[in-house]
N, C-alpha and C. Protein backbone atom coordinates (compact mmCIF):
# COMPACT_ATOMS: atom_id res chain seq x y z
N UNK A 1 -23.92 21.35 19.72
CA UNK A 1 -24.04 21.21 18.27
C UNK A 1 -25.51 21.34 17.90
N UNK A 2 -25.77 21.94 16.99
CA UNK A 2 -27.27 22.31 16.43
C UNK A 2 -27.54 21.23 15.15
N UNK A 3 -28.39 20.58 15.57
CA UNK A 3 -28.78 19.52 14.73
C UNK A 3 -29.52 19.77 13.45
N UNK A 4 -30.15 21.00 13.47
CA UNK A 4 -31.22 21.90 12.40
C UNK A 4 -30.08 22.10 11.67
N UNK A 5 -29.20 22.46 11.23
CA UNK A 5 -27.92 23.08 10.54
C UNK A 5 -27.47 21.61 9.78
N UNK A 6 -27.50 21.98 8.07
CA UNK A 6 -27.14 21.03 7.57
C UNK A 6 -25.53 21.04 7.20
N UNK A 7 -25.04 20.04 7.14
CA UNK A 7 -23.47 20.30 6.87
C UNK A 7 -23.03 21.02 5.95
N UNK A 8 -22.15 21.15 5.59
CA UNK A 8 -21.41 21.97 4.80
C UNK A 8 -21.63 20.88 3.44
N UNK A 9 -21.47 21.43 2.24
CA UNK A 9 -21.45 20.47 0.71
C UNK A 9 -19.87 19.63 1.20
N UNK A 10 -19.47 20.37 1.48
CA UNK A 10 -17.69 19.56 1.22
C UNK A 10 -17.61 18.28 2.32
N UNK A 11 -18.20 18.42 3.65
CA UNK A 11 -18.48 17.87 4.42
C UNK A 11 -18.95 16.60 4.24
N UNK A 12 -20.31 16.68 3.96
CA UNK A 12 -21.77 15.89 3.40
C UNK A 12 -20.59 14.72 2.27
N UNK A 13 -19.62 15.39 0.99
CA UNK A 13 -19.19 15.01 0.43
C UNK A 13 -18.19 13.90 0.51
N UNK A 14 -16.97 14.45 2.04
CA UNK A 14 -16.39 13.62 2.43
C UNK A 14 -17.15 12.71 3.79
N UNK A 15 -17.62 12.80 4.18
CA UNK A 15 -18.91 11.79 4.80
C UNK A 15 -19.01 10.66 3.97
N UNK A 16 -19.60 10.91 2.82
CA UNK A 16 -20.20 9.85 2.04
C UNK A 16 -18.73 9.14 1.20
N UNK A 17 -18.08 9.71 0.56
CA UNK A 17 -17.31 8.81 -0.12
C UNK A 17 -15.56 8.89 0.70
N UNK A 18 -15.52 9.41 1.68
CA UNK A 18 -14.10 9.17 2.16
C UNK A 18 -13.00 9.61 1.92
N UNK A 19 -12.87 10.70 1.18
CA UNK A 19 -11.97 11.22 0.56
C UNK A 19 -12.78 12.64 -0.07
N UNK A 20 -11.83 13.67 -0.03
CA UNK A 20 -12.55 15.32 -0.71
C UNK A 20 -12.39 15.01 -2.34
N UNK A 21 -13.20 16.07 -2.62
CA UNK A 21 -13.66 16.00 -3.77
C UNK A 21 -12.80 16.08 -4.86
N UNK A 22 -12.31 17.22 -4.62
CA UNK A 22 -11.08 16.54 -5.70
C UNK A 22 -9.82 16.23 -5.48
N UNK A 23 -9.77 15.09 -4.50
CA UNK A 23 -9.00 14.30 -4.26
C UNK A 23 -9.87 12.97 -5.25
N UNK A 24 -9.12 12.32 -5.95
CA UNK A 24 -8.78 11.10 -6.96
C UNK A 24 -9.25 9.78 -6.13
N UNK A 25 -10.30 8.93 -5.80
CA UNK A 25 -9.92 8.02 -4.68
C UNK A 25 -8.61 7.09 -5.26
N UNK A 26 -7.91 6.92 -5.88
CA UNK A 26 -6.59 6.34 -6.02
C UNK A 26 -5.40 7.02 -5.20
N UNK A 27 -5.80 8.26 -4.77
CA UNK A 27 -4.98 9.05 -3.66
C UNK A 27 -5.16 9.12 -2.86
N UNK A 28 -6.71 8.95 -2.13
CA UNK A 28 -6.92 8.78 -1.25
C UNK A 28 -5.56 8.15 0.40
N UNK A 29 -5.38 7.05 -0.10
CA UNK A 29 -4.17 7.07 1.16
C UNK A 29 -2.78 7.23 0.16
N UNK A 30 -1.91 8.73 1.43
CA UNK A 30 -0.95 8.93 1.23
C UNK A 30 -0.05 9.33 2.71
N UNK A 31 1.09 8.94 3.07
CA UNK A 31 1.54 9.18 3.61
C UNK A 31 2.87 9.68 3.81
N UNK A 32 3.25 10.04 4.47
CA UNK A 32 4.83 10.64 4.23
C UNK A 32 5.27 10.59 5.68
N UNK A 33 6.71 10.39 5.61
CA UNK A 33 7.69 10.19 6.64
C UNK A 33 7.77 11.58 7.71
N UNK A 34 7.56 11.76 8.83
CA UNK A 34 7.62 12.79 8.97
C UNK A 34 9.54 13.22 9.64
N UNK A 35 9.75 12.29 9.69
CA UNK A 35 11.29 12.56 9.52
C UNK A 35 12.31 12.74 8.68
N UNK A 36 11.82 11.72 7.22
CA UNK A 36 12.64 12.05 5.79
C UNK A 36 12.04 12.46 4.74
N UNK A 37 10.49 12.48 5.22
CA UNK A 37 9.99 13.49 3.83
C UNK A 37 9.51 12.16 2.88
N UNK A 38 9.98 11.37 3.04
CA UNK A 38 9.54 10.20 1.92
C UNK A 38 8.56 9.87 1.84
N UNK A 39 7.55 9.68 0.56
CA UNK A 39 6.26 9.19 0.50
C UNK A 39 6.29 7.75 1.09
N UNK A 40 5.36 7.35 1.48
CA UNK A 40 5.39 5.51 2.03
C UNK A 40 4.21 5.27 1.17
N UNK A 41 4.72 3.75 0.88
CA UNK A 41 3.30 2.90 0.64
C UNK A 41 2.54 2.06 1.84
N UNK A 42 1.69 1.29 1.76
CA UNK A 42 1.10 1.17 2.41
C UNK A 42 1.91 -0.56 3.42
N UNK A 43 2.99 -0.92 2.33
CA UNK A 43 3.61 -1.89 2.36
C UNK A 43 4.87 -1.26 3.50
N UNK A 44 5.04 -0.46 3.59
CA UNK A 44 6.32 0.12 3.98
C UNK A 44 6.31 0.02 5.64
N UNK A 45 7.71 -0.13 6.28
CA UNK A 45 7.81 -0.41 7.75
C UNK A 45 7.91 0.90 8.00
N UNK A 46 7.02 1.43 9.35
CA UNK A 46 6.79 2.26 10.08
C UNK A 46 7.69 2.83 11.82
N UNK A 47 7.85 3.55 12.34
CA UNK A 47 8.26 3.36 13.92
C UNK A 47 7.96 4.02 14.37
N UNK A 48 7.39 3.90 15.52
CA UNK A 48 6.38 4.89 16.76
C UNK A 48 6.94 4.91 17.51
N UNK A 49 7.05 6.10 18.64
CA UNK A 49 7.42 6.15 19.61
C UNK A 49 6.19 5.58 20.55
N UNK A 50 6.41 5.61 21.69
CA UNK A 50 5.88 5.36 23.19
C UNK A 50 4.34 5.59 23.38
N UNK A 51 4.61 7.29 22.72
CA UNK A 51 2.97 7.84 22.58
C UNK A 51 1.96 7.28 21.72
N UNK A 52 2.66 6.85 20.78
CA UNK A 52 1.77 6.15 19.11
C UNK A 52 2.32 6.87 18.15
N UNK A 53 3.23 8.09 17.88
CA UNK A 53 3.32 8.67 16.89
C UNK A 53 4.07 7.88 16.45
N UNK A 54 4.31 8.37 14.91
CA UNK A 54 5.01 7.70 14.11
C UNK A 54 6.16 8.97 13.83
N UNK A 55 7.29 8.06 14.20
CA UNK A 55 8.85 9.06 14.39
C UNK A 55 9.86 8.98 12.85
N UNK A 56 9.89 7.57 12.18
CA UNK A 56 10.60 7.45 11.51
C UNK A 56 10.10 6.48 10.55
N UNK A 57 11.00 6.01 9.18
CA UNK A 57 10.29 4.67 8.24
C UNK A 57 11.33 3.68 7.67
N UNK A 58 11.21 3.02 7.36
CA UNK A 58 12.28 2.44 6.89
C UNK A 58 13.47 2.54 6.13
N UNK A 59 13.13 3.82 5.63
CA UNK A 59 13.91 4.52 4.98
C UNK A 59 15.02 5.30 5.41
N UNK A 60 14.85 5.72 6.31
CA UNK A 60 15.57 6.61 7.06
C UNK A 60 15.89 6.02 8.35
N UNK A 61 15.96 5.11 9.23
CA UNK A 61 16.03 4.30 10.02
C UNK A 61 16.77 3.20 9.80
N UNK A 62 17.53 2.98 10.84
CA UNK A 62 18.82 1.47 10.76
C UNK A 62 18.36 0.77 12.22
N UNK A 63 18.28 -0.33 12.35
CA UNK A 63 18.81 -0.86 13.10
C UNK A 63 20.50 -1.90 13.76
N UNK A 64 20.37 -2.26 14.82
CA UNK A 64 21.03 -2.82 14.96
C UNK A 64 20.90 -3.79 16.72
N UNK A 65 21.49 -5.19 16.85
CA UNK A 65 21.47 -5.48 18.43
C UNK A 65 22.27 -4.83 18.95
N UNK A 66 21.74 -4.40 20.20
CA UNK A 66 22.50 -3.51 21.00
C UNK A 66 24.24 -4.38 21.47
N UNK A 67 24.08 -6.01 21.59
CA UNK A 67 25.59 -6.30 21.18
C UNK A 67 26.37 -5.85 20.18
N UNK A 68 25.88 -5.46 19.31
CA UNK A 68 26.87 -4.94 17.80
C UNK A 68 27.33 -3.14 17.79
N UNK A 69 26.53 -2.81 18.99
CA UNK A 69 26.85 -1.41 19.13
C UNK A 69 28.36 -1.41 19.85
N UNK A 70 28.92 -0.38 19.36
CA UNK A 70 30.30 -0.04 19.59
C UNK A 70 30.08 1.19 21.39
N UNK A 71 30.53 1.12 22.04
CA UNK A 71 30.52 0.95 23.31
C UNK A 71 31.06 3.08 23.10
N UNK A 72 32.01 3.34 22.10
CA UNK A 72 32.50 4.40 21.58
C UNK A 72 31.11 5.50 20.76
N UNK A 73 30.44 4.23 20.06
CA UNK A 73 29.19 5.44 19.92
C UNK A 73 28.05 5.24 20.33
N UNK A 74 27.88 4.65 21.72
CA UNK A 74 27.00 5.33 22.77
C UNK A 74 27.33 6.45 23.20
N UNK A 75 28.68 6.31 23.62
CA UNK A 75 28.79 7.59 24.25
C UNK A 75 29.20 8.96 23.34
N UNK A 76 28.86 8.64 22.17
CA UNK A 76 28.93 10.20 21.55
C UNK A 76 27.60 10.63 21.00
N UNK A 77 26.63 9.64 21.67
CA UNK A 77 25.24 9.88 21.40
C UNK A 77 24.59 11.51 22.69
């Protein structure tokens, strides 16, 4: 990396305040489900797999104890 080379304006821009320029900082955090498409707030339950990604949200996601699972739809999983 060449240290003589000044950043880019847009760069320098999001450096300093955290968000691009014309991005709103009230938009600044946005996220979306990458399984149902749904916007999340920041309040909203999340689920990661193994790696860290994030697979699913509350929205689109059920649980249940694996006692309450029907023995019939495991196996049509």
């Amino acid at each position: 990396m060449n240290d003589s080379l000044p950043d880019h304006p847009a760069i320098a821009y999001i450096m300093s305040h955290g968000y691009p320029e014309e991005q709103e900082p009230d938009d600044a955090w946005r996220f979306v489900c990458p399984s149902c498409g749904e916007e999340l707030t920041p309040d909203d339950r999340v689920y990661k797999n193994n790696d860290g990604y994030v697979v699913a949200c509350e929205h689109c996601i059920t649980w249940e104890f694996a006692s309450e699972v029907d023995e019939w739809e495991i196996k049509q999983r």
